[in-house]
Protein backbone atom coordinates (compact mmCIF):
# COMPACT_ATOMS: atom_id res chain seq x y z
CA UNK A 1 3.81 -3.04 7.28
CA UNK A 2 1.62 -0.64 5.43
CA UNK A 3 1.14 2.71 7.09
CA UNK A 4 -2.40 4.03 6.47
CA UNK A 5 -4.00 7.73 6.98
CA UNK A 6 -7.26 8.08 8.89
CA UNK A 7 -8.66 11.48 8.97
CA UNK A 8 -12.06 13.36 9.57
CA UNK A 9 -11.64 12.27 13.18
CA UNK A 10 -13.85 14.20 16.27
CA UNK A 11 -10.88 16.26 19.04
CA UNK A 12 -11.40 13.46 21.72
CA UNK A 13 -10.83 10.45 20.01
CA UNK A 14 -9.30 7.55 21.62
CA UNK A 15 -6.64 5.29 20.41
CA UNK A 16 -8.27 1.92 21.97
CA UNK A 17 -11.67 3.35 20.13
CA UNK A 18 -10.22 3.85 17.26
CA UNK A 19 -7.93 0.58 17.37
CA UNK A 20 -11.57 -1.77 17.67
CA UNK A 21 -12.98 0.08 15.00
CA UNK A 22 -10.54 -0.55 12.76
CA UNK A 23 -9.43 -3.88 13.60
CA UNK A 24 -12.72 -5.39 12.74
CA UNK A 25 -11.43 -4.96 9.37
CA UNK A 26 -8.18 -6.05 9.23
CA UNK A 27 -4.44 -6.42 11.75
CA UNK A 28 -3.25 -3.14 13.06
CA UNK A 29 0.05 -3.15 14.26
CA UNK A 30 0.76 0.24 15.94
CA UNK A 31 -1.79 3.61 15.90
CA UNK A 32 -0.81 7.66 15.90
CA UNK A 33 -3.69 10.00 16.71
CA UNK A 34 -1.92 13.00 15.78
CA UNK A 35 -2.44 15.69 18.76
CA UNK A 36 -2.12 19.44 19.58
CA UNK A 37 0.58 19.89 21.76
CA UNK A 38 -1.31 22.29 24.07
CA UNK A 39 -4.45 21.20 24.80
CA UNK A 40 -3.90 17.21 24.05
CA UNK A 41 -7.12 17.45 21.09
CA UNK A 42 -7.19 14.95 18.18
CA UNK A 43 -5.88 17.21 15.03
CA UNK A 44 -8.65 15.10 13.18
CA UNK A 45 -6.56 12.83 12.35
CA UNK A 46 -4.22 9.61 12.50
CA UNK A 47 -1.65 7.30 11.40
CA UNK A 48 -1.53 3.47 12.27
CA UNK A 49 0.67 0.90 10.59
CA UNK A 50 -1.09 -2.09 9.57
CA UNK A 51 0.19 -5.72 9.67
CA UNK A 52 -0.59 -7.04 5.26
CA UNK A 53 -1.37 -4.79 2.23
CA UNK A 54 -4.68 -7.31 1.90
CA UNK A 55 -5.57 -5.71 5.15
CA UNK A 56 -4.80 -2.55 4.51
CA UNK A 57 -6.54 -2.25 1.17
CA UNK A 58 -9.45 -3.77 3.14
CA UNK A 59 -9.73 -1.02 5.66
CA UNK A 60 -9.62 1.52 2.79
CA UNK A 61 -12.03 -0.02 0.91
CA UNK A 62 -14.60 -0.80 3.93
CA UNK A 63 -14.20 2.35 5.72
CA UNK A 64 -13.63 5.27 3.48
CA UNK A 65 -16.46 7.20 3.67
CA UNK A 66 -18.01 5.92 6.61
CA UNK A 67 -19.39 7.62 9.91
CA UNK A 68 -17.45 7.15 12.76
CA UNK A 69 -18.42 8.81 16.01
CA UNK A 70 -20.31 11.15 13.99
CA UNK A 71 -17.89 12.73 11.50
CA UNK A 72 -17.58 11.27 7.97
CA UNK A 73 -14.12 9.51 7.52
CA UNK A 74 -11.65 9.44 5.11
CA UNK A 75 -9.31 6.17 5.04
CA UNK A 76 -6.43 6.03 1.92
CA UNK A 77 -2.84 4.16 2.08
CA UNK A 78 -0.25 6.76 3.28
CA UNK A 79 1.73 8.66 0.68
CA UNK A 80 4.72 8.35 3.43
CA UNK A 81 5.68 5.19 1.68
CA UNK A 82 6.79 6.77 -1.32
CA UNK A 83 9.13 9.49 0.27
CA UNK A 84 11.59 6.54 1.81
CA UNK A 85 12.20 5.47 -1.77
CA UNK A 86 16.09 6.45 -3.09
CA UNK A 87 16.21 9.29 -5.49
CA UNK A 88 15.43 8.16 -9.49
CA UNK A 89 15.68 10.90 -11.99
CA UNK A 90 12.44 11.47 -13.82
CA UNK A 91 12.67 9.59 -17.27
CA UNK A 92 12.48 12.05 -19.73
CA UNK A 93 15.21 14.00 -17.73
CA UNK A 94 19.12 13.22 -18.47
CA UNK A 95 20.52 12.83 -14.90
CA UNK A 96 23.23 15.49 -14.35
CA UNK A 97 26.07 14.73 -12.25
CA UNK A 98 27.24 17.20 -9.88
CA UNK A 99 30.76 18.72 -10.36
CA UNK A 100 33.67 16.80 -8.44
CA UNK A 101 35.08 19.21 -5.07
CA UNK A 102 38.51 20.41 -5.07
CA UNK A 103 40.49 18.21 -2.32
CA UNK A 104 42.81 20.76 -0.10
């Protein structure tokens, strides 16, 4: 699964609008509309997992940009994906390893 950001969204969105929208372009799997707690309004924006990379790359490439429900869009492959990856030390960094504890 590929988890893709959609933002530029109008405050009363709703997911089933937003879910044929998008599937025209490609297999969604799950949607987010991210909302304020209070009042239940779209933030302007949303997270849905899609099913193939193919399909996500499609929905970037097709929607990005467009108009949808009158605001202008903007559709990219989440950055999430990268934050679940272990730890690497950068490579022109020596990794440093962390002093042993003292065992009581």
């Amino acid at each position: 699964m590929v988890k893709i950001f959609i933002g530029g969204l109008p405050d009363n969105i709703q997911e089933m609008d937003l879910a044929i929208f998008v599937s025209l372009h490609g297999r969604v799997e799950t949607i987010k509309v991210v909302r304020d707690r209070a009042t239940g309004k779209c933030k302007g924006y949303a997270f849905l997992e899609i099913f193939s990379l193919p399909d996500a790359k499609n929905i970037v490439s097709t929607l990005n940009g467009e108009s949808f429900k009158g605001n202008i869009i903007t559709v990219k492959i989440s950055e999430e994906e990268n934050k679940t990856q272990a730890f690497k030390p950068k490579a022109n960094q020596p990794f440093k390893a962390k002093r042993p504890r003292l065992q009581r």
